[in-house]
Protein backbone atom coordinates (compact mmCIF):
# COMPACT_ATOMS: atom_id res chain seq x y z
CA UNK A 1 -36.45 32.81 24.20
CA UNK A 2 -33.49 31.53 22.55
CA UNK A 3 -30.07 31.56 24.01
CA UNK A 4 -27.38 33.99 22.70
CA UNK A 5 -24.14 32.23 22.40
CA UNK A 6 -20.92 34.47 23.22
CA UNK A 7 -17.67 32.65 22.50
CA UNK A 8 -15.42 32.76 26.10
CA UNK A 9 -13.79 35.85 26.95
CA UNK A 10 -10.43 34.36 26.93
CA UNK A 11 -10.61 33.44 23.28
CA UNK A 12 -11.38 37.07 22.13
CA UNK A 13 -8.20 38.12 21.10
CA UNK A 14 -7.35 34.72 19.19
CA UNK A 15 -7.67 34.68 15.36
CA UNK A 16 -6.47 31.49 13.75
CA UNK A 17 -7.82 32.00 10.85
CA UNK A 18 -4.96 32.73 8.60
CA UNK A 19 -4.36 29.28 8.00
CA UNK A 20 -7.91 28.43 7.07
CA UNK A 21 -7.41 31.37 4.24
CA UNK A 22 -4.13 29.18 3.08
CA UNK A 23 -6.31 26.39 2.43
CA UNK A 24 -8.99 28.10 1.04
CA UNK A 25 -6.46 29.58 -1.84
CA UNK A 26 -5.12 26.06 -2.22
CA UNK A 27 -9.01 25.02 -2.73
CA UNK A 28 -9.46 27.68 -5.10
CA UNK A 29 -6.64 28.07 -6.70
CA UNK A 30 -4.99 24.50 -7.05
CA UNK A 31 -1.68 25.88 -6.97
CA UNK A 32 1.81 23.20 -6.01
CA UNK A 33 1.42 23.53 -2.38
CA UNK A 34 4.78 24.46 -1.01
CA UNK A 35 2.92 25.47 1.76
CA UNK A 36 2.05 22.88 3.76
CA UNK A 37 4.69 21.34 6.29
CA UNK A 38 4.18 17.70 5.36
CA UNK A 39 5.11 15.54 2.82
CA UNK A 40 3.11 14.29 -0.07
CA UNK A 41 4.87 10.87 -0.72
CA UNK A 42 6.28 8.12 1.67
CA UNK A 43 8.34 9.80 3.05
CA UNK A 44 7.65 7.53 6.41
CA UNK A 45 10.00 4.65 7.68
CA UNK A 46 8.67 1.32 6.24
CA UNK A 47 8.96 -0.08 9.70
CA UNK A 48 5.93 1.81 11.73
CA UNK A 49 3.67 0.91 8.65
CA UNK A 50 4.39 -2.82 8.99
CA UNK A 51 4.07 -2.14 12.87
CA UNK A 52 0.75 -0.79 11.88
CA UNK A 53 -0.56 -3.08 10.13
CA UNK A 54 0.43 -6.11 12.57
CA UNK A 55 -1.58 -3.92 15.27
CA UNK A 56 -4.58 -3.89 13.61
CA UNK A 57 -4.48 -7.26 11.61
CA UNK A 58 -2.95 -9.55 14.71
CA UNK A 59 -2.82 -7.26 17.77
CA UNK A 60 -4.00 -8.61 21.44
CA UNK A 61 -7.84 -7.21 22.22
CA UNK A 62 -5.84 -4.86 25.02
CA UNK A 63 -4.31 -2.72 21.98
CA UNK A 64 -7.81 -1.55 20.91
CA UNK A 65 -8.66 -0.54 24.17
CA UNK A 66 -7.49 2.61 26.79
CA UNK A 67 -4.06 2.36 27.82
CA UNK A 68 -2.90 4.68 30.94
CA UNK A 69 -3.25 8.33 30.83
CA UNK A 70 -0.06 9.55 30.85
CA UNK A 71 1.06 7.51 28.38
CA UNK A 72 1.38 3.70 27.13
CA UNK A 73 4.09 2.21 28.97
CA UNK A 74 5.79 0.58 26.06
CA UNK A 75 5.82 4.14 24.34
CA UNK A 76 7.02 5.53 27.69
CA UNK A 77 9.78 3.16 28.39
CA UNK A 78 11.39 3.40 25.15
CA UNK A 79 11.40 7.19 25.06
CA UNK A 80 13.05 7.59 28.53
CA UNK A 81 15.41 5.10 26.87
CA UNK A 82 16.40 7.39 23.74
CA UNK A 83 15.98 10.46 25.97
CA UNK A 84 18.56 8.69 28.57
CA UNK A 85 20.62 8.29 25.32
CA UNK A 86 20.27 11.45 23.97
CA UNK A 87 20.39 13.89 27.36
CA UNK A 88 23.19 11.52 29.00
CA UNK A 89 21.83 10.96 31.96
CA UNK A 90 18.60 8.77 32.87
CA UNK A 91 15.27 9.73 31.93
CA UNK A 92 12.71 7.62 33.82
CA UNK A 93 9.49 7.37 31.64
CA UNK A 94 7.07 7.19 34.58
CA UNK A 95 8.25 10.11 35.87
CA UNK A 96 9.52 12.48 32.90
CA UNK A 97 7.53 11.83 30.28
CA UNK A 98 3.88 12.32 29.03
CA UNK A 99 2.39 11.26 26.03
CA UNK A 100 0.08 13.79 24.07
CA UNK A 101 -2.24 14.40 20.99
CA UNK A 102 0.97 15.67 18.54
CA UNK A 103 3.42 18.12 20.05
CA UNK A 104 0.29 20.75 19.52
CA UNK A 105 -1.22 19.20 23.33
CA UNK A 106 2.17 19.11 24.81
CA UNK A 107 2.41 22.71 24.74
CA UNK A 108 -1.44 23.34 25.48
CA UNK A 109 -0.75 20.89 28.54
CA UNK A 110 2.61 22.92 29.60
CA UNK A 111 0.77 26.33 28.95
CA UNK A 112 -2.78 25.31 30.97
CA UNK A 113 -0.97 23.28 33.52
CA UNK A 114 1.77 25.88 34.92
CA UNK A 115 0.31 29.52 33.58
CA UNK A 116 -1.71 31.72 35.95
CA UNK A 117 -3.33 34.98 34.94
CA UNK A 118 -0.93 37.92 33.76
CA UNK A 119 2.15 35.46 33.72
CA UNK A 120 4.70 36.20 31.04
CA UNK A 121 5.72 34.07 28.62
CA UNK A 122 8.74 35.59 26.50
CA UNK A 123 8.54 34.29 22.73
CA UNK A 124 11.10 34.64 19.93
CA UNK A 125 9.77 35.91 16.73
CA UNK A 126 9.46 34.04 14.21
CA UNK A 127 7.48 32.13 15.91
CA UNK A 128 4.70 28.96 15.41
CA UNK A 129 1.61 31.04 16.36
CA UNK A 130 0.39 28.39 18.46
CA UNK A 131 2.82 30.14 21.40
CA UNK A 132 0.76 33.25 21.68
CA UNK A 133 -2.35 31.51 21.27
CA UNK A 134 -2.31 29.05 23.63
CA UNK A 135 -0.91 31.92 26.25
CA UNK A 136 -3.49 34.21 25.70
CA UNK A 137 -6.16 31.45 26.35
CA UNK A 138 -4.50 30.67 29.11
CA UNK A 139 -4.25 33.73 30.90
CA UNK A 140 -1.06 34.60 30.04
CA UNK A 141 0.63 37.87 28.76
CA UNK A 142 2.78 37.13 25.24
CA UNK A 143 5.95 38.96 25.40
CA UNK A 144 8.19 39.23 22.28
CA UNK A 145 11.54 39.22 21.11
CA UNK A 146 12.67 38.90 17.41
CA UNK A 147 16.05 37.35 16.12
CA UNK A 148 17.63 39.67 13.65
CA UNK A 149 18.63 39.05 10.42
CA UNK A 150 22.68 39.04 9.46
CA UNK A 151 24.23 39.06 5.95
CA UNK A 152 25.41 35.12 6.42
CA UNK A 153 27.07 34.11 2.72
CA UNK A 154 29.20 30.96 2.92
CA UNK A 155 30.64 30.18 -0.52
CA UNK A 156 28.64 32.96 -2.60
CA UNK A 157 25.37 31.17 -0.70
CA UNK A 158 23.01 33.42 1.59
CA UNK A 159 22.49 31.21 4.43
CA UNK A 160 19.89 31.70 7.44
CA UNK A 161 22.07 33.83 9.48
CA UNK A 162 19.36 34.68 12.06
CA UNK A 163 21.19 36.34 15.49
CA UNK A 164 19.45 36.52 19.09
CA UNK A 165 20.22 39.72 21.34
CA UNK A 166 20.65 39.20 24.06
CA UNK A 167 20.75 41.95 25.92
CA UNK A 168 17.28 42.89 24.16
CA UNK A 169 16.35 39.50 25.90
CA UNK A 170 17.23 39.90 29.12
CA UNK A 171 15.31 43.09 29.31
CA UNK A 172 12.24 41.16 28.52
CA UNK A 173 12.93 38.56 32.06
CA UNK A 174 11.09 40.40 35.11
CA UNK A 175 9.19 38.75 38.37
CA UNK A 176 6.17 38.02 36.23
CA UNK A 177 8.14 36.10 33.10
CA UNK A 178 7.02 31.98 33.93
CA UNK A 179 8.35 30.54 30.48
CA UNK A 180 10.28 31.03 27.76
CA UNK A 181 9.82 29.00 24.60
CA UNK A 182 12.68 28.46 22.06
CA UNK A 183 11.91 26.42 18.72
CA UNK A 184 15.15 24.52 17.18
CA UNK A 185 15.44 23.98 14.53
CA UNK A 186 13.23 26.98 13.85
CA UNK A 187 10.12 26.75 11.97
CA UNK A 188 9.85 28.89 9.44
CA UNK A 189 13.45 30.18 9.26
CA UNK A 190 15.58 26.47 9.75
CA UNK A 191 18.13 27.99 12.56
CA UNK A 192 19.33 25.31 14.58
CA UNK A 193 20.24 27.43 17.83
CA UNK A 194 23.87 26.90 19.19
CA UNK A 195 25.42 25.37 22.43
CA UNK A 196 26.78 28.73 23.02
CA UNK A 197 23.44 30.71 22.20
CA UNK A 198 21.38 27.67 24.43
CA UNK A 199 23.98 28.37 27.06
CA UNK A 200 23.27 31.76 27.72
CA UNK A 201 19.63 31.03 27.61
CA UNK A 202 20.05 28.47 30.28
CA UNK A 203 21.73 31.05 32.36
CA UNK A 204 19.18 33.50 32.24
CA UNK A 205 16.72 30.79 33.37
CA UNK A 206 18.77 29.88 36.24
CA UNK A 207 19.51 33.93 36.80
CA UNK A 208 15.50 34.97 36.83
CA UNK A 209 14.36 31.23 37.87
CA UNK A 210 11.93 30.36 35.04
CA UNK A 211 11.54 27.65 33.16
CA UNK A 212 12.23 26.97 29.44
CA UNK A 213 9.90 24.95 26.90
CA UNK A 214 12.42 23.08 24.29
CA UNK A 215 9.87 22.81 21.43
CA UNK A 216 12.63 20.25 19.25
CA UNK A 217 10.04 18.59 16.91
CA UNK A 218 12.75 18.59 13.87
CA UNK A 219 14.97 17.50 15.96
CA UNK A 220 16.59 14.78 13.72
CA UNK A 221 16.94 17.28 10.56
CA UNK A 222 20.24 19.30 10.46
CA UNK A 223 22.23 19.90 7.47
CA UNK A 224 25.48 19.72 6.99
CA UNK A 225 27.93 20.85 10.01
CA UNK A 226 25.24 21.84 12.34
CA UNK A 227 24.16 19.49 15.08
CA UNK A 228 21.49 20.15 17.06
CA UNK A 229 22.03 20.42 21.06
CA UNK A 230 19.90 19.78 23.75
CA UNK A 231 19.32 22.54 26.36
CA UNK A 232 18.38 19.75 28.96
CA UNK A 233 21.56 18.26 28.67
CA UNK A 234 22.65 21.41 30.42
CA UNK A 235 23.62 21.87 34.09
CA UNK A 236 20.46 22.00 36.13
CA UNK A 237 18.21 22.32 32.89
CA UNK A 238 16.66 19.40 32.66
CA UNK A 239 14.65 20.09 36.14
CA UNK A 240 13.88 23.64 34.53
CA UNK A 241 12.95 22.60 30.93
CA UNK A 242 10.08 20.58 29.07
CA UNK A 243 11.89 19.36 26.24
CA UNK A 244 8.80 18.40 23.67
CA UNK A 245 8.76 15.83 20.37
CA UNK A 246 7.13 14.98 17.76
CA UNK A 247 6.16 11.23 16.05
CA UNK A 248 4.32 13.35 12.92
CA UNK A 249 7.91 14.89 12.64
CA UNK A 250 10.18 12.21 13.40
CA UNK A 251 8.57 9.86 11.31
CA UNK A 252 6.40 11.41 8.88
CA UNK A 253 2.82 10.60 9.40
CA UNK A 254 1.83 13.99 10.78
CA UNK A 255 -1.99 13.12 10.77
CA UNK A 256 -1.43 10.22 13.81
CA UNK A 257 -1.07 12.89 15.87
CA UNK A 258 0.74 11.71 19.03
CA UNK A 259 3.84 13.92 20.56
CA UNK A 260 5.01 14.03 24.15
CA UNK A 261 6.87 16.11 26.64
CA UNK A 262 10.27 15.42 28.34
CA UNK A 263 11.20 17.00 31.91
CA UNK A 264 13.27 16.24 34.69
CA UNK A 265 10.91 17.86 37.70
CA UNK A 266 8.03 16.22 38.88
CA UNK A 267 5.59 18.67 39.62
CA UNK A 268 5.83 20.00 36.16
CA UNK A 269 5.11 16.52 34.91
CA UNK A 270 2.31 16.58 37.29
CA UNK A 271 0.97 19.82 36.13
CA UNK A 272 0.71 19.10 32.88
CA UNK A 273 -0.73 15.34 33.28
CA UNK A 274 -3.50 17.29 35.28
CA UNK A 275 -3.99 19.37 31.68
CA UNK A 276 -3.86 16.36 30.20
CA UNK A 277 -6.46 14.68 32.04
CA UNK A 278 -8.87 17.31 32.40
CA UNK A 279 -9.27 17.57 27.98
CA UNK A 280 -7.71 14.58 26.06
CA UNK A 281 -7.62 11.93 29.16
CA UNK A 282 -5.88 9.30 26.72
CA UNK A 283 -3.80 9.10 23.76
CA UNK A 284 -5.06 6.06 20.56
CA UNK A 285 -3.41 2.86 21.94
CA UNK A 286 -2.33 1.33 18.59
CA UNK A 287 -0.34 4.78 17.60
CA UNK A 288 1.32 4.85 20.29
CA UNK A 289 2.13 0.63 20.52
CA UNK A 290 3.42 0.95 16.49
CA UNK A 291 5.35 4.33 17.16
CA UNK A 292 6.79 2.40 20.28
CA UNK A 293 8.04 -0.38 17.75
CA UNK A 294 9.89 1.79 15.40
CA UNK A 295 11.49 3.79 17.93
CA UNK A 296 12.91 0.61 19.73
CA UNK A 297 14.30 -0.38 16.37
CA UNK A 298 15.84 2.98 15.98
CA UNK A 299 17.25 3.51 18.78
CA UNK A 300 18.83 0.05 18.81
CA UNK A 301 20.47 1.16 16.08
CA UNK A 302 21.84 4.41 17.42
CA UNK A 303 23.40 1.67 20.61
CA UNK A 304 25.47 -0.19 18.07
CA UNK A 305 26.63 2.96 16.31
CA UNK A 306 24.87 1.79 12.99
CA UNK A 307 24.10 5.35 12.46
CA UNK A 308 24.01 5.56 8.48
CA UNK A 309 21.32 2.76 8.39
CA UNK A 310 19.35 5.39 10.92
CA UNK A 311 16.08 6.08 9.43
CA UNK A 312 17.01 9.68 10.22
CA UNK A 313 20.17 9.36 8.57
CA UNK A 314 18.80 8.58 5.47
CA UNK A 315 15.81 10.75 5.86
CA UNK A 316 18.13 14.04 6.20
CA UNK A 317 20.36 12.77 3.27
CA UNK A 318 17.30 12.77 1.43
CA UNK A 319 15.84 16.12 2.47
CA UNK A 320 19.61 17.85 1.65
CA UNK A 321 19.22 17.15 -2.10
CA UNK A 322 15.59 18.42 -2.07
CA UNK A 323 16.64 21.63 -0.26
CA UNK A 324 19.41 22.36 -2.36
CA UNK A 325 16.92 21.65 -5.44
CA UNK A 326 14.30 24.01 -3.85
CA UNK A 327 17.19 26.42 -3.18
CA UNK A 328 18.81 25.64 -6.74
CA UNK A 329 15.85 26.87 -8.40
CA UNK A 330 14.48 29.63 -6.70
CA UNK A 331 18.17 31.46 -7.28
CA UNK A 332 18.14 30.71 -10.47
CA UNK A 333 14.81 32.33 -10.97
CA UNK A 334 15.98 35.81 -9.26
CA UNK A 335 14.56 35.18 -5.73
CA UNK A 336 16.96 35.04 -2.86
CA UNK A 337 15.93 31.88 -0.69
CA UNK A 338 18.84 31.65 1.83
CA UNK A 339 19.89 28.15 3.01
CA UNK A 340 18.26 26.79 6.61
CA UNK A 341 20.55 24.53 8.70
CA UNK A 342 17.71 22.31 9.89
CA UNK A 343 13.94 21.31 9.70
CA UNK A 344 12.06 21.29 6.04
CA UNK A 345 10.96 24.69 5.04
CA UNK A 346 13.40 27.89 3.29
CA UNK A 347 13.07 31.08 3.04
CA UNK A 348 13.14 33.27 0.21
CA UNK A 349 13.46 37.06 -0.40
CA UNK A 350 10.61 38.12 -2.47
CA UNK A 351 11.44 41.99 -2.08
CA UNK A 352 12.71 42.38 -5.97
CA UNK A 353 9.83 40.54 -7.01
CA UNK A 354 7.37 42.45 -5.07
CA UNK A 355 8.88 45.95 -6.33
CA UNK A 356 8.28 44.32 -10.21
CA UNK A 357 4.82 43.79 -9.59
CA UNK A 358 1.62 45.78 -9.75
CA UNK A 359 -0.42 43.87 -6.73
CA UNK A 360 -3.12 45.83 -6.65
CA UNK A 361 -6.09 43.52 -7.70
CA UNK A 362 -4.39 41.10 -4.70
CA UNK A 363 -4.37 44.29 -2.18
CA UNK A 364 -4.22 42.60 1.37
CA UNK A 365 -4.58 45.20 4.50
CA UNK A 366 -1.87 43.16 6.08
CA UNK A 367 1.22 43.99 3.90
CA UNK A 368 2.85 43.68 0.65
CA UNK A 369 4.08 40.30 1.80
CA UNK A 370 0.19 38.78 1.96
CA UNK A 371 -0.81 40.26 -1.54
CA UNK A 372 2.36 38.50 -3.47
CA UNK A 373 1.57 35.23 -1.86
CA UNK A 374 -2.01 35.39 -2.97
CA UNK A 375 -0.28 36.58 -6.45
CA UNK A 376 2.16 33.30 -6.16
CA UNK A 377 -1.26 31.04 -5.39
CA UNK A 378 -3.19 32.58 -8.20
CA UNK A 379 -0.12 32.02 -10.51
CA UNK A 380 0.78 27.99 -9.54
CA UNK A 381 2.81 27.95 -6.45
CA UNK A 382 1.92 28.50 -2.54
CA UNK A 383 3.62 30.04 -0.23
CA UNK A 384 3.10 31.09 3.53
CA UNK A 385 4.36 35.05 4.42
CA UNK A 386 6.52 35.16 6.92
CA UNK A 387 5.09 37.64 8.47
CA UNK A 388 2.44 35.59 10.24
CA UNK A 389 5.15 34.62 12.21
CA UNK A 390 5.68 37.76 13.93
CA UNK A 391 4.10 40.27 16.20
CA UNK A 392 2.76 42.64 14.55
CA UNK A 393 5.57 45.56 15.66
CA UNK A 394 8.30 42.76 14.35
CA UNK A 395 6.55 42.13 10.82
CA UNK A 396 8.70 44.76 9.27
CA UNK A 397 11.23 42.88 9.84
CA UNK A 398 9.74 39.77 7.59
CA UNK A 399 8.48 41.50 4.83
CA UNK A 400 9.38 40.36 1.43
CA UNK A 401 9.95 36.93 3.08
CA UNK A 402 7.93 34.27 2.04
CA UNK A 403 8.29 30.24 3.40
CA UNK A 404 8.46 27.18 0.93
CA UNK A 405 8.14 23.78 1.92
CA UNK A 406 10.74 21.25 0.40
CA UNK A 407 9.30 17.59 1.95
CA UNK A 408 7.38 16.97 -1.42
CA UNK A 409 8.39 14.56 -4.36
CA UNK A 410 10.66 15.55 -7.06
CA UNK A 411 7.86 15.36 -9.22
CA UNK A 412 6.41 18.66 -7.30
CA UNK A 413 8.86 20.34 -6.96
CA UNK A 414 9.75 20.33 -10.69
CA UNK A 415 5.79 21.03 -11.22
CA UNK A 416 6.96 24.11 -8.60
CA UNK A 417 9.65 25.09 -10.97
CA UNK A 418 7.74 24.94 -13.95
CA UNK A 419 5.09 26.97 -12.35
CA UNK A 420 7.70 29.56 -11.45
CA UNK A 421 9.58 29.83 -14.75
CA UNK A 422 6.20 30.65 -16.01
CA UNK A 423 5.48 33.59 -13.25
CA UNK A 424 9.36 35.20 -14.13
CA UNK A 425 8.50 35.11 -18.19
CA UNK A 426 4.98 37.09 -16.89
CA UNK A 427 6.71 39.36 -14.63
CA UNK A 428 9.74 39.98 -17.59
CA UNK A 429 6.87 40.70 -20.41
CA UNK A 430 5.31 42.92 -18.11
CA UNK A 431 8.19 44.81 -17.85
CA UNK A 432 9.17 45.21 -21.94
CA UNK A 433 5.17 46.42 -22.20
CA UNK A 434 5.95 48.81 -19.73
CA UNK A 435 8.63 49.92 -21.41
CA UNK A 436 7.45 49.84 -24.52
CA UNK A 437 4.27 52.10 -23.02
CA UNK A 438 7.01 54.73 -21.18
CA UNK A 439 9.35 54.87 -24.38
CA UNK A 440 5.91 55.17 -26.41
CA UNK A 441 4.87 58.17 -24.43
CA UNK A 442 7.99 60.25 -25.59
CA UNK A 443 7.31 59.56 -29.37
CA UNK A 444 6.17 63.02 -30.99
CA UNK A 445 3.69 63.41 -34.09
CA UNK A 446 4.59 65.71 -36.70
């Protein structure tokens, strides 16, 4: 008699598949895939491929082989190094810092090492779904809160303009709440969160005695006049924080996958090492040895103030043109994108575009926002809804909204453009045959 298999109870209530289905239109369809967070040319300092290639070509039989669980010690010491730099005060790697399979295991380790079941963990909408995911599989209850949006225009530009409550906040901190997680710069939106807005945040951690996971993987992208600030760097907030990075971000090569976590208290350290340990065990050697090398060069740069030869530097100064080129286009092709202070994607509001369109041979149960990006797809460009972001009693307030990706060559993003231009002439000649039908209709025969 053959065994029936029954996925676990505690991954009942997960459904990841909305990504697959983004793929699968990309498959299908071929559109320019502004979907996608990651970039599709070299986009990577020049550095950690040389560092690569020395690895594999002329590196010591040790770099082949395990290196220590928590993380490999040249990887470790530089990072307390930077993190000493950054938080201004020392970081010791030993002791603060663990090494991980992409930022994705640093929360999985954070979640499974420190959640029991029915703990809270308060989320801000919008939101990477991995959040509720992982605390659901964990045992833990999800508990959202969404940041509104604001009419934000500097100099005739709609910029992100995304406000936290936080009164509606507090309300969500009881006995049971064990985390909250706060993304800056925001994925999808691009908020970079203020000192004044981490501030408060840090007191209500201190006021209800919980802890607060920093996810900061686009860290090193802010635009313009914002700077992003470090919540550790706070009074008493680095012992109550796990601050966690991301190499695939900071430098570009997303599919290494190695990211780590950042805390000043032990036993969270040793809580998630014991997460660590009991799935991944070890992180690839030669990733981490080549992303140790590039970092060392970086950050020596950062100690002798030669900031504008910064790999970052010139990485943002890059990524400003191709925002405002992304931004450029979509306003002059009627949508409404709004300008993100930080990270790589931009929003757009799609709600005049949706009311033009008949989207009924793209009907999706979930909302008008799913059947125009499967409208976009079909027509040459992809998109992500925004909603998918949200709990599903906060969707409304992401519908119309759709996320582009801007870390892709000119050459795409013109392809994007050209793609577009084409959907706006369908959409306009679809109007004048409507009109042409409704002023038709009144025409009398004699």
């Amino acid at each position: 008699m053959s065994q029936i298999v029954k996925i676990a109870d505690r991954f009942n209530d997960l459904d990841p598949r909305f990504w697959s289905e983004i793929a699968r239109m990309v498959e299908i369809n071929k559109p320019i895939n502004l979907g996608m967070g990651c970039p599709d040319f070299d986009a990577w300092p020049q550095s950690i491929m040389e560092a690569m290639a020395d690895i594999v070509q002329n590196g010591s039989c040790l770099l082949h082989q395990y290196t220590k669980s928590p993380g490999h010690p040249r990887l470790v010491k530089v990072l307390g190094q930077l993190y000493s730099h950054l938080l201004g005060r020392t970081v010791n790697g030993d002791d603060n810092i663990l090494i991980t399979i992409g930022a994705y295991e640093a929360l999985h380790c954070t979640i499974y090492g420190l959640v029991n079941t029915g703990d809270q963990v308060i989320i801000i909408d919008p939101a990477y779904d991995a959040y509720d995911m992982i605390t659901k599989a964990a045992g833990g209850i999800p508990v959202h809160v969404a940041l509104k949006r604001m009419d934000n225009r500097v100099n005739g530009e709609n910029h992100s303009g995304w406000t936290l409550d936080f009164e509606e906040l507090e309300s969500k901190f009881n006995a049971r709440t064990r985390f909250i997680i706060v993304n800056t710069p925001n994925n999808p939106l691009g908020k970079v969160y203020t000192k004044e807005e981490l501030t408060k945040i840090a007191d209500l951690c201190h006021k209800y005695n919980i802890i607060a996971i920093m996810d900061e993987v686009y860290e090193w992208l802010t635009y313009g006049s914002n700077e992003h600030f470090r919540l550790a760097s706070l009074p008493g907030m680095f012992e109550k924080s796990i601050t966690i990075g991301s190499l695939g971000k900071a430098f570009n090569v997303t599919g290494w996958r190695c990211g780590w976590a950042v805390t000043g208290n032990t036993k969270i350290r040793e809580a998630m090492t014991l997460a660590h340990m009991s799935s991944v065990y070890v992180c690839p050697t030669p990733i981490q040895e080549a992303a140790a090398r590039t970092f060392e060069l970086e950050l020596q740069k950062l100690r002798d103030n030669q900031i504008d030869d910064m790999y970052w530097t010139q990485l943002t100064s890059l990524l400003t043109k191709k925002r405002d080129m992304l931004f450029n286009m979509l306003s002059e092709l009627g949508f409404n994108p709004m300008v993100p202070e930080g990270g790589y994607y931009l929003v757009a509001d799609c709600r005049r575009l949706i009311d033009r369109l008949n989207l009924n041979d793209y009907f999706d149960k979930r909302g008008k926002t799913f059947s125009l990006v499967r409208w976009l797809s079909k027509h040459g460009v992809q998109g992500v809804p925004l909603t998918v972001f949200y709990r599903q009693e906060n969707q409304h307030l992401a519908e119309g909204l759709v996320r582009f990706c801007f870390i892709k060559s000119d050459e795409t993003l013109l392809k994007a453009r050209d793609a577009l231009i084409r959907m706006t002439q369908l959409v306009d000649n679809c109007d004048i045959d409507e009109q042409q039908h409704h002023n038709n209709s009144y025409i009398i025969e004699v």
